[in-house]
N, C-alpha and C. Protein backbone atom coordinates (compact mmCIF):
# COMPACT_ATOMS: atom_id res chain seq x y z
N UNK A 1 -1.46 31.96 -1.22
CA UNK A 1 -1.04 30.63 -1.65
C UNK A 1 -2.08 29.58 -1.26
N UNK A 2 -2.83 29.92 -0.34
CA UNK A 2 -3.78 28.99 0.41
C UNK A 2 -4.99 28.77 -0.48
N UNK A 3 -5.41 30.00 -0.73
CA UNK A 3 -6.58 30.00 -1.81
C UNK A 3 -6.60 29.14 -3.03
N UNK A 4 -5.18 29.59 -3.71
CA UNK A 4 -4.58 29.07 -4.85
C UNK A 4 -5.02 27.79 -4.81
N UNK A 5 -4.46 27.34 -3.53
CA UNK A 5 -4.21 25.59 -3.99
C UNK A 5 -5.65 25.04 -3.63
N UNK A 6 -6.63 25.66 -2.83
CA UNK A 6 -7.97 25.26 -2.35
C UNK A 6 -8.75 25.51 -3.51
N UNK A 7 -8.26 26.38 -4.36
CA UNK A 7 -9.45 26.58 -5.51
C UNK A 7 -9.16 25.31 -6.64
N UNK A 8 -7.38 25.40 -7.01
CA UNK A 8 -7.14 24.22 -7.43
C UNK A 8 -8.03 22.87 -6.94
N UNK A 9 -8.02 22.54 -5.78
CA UNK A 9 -8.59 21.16 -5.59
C UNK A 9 -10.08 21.45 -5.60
N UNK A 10 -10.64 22.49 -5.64
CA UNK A 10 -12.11 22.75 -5.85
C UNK A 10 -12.17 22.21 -7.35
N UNK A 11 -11.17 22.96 -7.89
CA UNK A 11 -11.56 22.79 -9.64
C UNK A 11 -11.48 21.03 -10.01
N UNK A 12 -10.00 20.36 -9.24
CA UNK A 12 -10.22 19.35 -9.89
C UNK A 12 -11.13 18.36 -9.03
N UNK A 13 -11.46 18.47 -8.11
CA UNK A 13 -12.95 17.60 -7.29
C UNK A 13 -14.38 17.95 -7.91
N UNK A 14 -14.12 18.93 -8.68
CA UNK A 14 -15.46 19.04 -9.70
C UNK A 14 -15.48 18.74 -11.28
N UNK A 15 -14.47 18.11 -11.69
CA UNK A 15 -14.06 17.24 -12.58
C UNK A 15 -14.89 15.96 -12.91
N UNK A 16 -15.50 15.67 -13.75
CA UNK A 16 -16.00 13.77 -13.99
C UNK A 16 -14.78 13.44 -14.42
N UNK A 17 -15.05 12.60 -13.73
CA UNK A 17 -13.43 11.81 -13.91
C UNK A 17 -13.70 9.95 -14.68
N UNK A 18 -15.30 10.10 -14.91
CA UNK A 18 -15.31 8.49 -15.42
C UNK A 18 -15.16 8.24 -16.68
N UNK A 19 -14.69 8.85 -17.43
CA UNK A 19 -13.92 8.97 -18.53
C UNK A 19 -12.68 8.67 -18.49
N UNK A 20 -11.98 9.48 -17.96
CA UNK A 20 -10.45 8.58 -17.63
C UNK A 20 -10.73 7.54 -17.09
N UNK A 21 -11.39 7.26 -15.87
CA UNK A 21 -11.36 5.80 -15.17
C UNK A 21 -11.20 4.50 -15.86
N UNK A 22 -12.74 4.94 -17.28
CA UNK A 22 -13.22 3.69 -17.87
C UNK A 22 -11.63 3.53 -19.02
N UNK A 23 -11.03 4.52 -19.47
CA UNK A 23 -9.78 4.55 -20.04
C UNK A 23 -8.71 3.84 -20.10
N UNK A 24 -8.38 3.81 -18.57
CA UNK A 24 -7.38 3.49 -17.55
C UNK A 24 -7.05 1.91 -17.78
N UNK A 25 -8.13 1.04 -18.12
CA UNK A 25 -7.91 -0.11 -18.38
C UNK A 25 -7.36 -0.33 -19.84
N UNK A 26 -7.15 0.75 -20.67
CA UNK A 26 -6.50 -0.26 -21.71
C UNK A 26 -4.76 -0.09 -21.48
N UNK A 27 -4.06 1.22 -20.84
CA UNK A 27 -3.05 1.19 -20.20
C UNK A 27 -2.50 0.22 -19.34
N UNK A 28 -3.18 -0.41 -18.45
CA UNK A 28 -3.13 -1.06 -18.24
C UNK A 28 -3.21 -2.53 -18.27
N UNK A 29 -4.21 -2.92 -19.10
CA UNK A 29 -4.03 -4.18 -19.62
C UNK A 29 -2.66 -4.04 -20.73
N UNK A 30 -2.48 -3.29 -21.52
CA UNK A 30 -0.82 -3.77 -22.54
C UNK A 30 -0.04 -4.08 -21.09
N UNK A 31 0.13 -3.61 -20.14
CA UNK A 31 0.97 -3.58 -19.01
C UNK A 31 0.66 -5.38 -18.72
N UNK A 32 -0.19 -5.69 -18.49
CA UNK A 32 -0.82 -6.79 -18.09
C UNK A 32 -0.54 -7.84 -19.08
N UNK A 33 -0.13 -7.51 -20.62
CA UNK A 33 0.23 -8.08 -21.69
C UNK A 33 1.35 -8.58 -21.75
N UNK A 34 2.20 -7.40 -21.11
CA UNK A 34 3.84 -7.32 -21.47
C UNK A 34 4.33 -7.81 -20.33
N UNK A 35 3.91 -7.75 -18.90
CA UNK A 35 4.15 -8.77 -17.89
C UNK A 35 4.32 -10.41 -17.72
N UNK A 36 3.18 -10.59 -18.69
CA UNK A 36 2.79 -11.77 -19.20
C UNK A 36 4.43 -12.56 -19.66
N UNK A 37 4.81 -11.82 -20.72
CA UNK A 37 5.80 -12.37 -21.74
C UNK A 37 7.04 -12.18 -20.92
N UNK A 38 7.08 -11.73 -19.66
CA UNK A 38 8.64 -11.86 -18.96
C UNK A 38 8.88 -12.97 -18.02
N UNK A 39 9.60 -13.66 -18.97
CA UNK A 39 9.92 -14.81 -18.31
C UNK A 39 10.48 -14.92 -17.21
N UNK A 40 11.23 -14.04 -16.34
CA UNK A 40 11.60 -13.62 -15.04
C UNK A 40 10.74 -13.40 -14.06
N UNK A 41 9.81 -12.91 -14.49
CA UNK A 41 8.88 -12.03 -13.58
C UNK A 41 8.10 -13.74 -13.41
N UNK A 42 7.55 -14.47 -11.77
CA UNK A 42 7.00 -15.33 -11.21
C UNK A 42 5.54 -15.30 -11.59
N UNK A 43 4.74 -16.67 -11.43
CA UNK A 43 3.77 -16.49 -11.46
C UNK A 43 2.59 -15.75 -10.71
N UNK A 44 3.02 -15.24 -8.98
CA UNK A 44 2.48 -14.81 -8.14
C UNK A 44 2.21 -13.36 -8.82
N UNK A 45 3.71 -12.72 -8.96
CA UNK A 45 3.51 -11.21 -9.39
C UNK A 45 1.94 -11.26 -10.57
N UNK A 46 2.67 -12.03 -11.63
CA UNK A 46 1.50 -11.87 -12.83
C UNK A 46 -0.11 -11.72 -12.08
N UNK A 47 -0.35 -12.84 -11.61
CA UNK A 47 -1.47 -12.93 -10.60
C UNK A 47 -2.24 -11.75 -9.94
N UNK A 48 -0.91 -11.54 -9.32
CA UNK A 48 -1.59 -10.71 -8.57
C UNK A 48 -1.62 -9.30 -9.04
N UNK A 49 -1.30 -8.69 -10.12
CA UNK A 49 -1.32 -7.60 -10.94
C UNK A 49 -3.20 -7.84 -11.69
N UNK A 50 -3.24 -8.96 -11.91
CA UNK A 50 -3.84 -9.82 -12.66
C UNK A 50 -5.16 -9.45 -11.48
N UNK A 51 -5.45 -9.91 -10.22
CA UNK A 51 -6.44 -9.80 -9.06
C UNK A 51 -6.63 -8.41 -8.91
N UNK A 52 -5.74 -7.38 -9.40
CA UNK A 52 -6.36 -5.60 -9.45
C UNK A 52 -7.34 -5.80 -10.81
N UNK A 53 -7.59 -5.88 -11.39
CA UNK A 53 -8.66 -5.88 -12.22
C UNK A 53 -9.80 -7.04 -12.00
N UNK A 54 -9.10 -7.70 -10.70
CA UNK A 54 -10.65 -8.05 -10.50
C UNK A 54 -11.32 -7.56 -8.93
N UNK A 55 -10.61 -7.11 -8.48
CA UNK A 55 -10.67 -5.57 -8.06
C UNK A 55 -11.66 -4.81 -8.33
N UNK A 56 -11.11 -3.84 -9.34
CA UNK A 56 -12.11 -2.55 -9.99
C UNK A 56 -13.64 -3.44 -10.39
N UNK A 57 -13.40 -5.09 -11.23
CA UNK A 57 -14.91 -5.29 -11.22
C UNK A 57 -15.51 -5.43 -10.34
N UNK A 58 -15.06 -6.00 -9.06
CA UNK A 58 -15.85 -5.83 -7.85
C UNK A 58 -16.38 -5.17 -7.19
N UNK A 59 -15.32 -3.93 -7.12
CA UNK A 59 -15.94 -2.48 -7.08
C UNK A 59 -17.11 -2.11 -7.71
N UNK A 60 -16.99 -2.13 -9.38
CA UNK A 60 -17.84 -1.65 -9.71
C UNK A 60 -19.52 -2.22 -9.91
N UNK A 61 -19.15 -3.84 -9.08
CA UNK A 61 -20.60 -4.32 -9.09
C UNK A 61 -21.23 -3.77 -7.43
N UNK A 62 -20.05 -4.02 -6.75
CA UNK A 62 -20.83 -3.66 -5.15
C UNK A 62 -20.79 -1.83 -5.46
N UNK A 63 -20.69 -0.98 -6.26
CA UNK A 63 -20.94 0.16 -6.06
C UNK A 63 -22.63 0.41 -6.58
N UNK A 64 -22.45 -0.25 -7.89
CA UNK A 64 -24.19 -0.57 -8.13
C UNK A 64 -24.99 -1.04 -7.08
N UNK A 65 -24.54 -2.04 -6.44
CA UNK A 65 -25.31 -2.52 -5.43
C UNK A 65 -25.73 -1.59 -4.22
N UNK A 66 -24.95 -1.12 -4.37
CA UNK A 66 -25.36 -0.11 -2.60
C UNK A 66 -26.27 1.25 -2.98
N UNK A 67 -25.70 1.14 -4.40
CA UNK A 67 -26.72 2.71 -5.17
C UNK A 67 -27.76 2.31 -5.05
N UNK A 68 -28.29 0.76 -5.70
CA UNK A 68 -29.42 0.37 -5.79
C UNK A 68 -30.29 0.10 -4.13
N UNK A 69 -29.50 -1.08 -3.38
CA UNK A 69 -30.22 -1.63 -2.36
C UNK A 69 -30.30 -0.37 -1.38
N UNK A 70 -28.93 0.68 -0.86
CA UNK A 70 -28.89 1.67 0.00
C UNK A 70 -29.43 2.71 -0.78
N UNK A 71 -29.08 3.39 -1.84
CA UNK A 71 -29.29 4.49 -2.64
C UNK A 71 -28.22 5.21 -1.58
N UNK A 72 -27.06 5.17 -1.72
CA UNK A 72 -25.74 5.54 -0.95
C UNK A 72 -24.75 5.34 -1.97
N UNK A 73 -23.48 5.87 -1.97
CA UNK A 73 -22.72 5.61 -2.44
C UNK A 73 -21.99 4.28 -1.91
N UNK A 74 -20.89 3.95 -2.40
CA UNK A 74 -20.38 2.59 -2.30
C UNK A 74 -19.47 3.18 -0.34
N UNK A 75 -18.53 4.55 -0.49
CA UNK A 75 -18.10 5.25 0.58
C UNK A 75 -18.95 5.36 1.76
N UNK A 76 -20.22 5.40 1.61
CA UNK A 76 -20.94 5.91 2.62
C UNK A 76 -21.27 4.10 3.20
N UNK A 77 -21.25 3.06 2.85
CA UNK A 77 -21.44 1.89 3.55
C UNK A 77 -20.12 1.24 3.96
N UNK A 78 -19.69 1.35 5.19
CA UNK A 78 -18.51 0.94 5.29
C UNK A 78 -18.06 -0.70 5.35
N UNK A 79 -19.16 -1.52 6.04
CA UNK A 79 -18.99 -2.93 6.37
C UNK A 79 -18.65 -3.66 4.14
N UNK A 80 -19.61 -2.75 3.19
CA UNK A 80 -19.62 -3.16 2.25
C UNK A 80 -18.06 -2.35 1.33
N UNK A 81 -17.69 -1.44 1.85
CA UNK A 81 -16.79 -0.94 1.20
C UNK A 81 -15.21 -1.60 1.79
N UNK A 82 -15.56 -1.88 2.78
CA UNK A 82 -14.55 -2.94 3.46
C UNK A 82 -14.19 -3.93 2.31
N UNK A 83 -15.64 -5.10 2.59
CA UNK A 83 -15.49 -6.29 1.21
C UNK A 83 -14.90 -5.72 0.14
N UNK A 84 -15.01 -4.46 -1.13
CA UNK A 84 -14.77 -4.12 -1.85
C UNK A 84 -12.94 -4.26 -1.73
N UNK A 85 -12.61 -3.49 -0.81
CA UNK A 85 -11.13 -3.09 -0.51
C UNK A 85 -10.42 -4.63 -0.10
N UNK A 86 -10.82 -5.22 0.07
CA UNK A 86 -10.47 -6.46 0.33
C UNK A 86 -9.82 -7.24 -0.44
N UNK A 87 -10.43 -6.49 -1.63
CA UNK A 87 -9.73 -7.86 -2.94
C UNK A 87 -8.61 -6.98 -3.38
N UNK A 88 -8.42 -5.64 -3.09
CA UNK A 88 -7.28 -4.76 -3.53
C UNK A 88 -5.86 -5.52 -2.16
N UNK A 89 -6.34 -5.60 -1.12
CA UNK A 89 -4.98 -5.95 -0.57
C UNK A 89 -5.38 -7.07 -0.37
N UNK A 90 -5.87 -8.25 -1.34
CA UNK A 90 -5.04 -9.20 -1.50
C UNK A 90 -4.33 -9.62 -2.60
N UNK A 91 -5.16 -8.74 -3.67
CA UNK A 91 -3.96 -8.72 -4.59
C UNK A 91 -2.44 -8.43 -4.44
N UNK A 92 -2.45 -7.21 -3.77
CA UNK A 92 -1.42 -6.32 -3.40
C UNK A 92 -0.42 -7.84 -2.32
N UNK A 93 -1.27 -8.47 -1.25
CA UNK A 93 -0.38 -9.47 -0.96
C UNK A 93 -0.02 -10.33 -1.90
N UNK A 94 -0.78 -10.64 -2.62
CA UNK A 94 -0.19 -11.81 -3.72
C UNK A 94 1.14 -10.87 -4.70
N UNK A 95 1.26 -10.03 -5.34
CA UNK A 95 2.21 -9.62 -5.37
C UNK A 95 3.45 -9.30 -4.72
N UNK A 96 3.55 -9.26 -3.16
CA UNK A 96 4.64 -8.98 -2.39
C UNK A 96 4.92 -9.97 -2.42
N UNK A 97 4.39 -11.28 -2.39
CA UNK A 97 4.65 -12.89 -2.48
C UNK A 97 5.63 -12.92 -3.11
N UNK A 98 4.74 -12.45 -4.13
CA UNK A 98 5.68 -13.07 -5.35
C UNK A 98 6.76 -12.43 -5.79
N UNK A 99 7.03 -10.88 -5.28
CA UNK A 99 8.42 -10.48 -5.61
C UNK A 99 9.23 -10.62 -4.26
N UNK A 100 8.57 -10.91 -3.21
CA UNK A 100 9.64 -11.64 -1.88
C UNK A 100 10.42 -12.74 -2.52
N UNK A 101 9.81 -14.21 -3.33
CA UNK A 101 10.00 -15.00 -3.68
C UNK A 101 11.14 -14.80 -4.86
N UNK A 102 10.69 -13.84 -5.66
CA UNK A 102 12.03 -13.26 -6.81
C UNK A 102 13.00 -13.07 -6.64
N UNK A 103 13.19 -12.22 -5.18
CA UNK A 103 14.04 -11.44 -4.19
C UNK A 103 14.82 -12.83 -3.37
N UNK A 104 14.43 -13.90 -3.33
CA UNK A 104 15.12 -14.66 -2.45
C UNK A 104 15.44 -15.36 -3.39
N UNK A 105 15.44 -15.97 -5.09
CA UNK A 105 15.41 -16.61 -5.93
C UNK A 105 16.82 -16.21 -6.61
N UNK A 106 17.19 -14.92 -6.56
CA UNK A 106 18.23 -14.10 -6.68
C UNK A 106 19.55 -14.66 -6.48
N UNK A 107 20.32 -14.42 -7.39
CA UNK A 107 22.21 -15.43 -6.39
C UNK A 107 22.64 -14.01 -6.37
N UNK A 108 23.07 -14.04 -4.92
CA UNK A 108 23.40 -13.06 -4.24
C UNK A 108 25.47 -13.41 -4.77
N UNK A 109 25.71 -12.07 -5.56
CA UNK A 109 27.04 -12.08 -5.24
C UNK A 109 27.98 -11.32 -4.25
N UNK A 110 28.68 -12.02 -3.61
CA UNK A 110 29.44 -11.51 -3.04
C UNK A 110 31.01 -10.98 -3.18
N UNK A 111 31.71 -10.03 -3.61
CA UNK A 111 33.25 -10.03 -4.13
C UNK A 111 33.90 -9.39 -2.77
């Protein structure tokens, strides 16, 4: 069973996967579309759904950057992969914001 599953993750860690990656954004933007039009849903959430795609571009300029200036991957520089991850949890806070705020916006019934 051990093999099994080690060869499995051999097979899919030797996968290109930047094909799906570059993909991934049109799934996500209709998502990003249809968020838009719910009038329930706060401005924070939108936002901050909205700050993951600026996210991945950040990523994908500081990953150039470190290929180029380090010739490293973006993983192998940590002080710079830090900055990168940075804009992921603050998106991620701007969203808890904003569905804390939904969550307390709520009329709580009681029977």
């Amino acid at each position: 069973m051990n093999d099994l599953f080690i060869k499995f993750i051999e097979k899919l860690a030797s996968i290109d996967n930047t094909a799906l990656f570059a993909a991934s954004i049109f799934p996500y933007a209709i998502f990003l579309f249809y968020i838009y039009k719910i009038k329930s849903v706060n401005i924070f959430v939108k936002t901050g759904f909205s700050l993951t795609v600026l996210f991945v571009f950040i990523t994908i300029l500081v990953s150039i950057f470190t290929l180029n200036y380090y010739n490293k991957t973006l993983v192998e520089i940590d002080f710079v992969h830090g900055f990168a991850e940075s804009f992921l949890t603050l998106s991620d806070f701007v969203i808890l914001f904003g569905f804390i705020k939904l969550l307390n916006s709520l009329e709580v019934n009681n029977s």
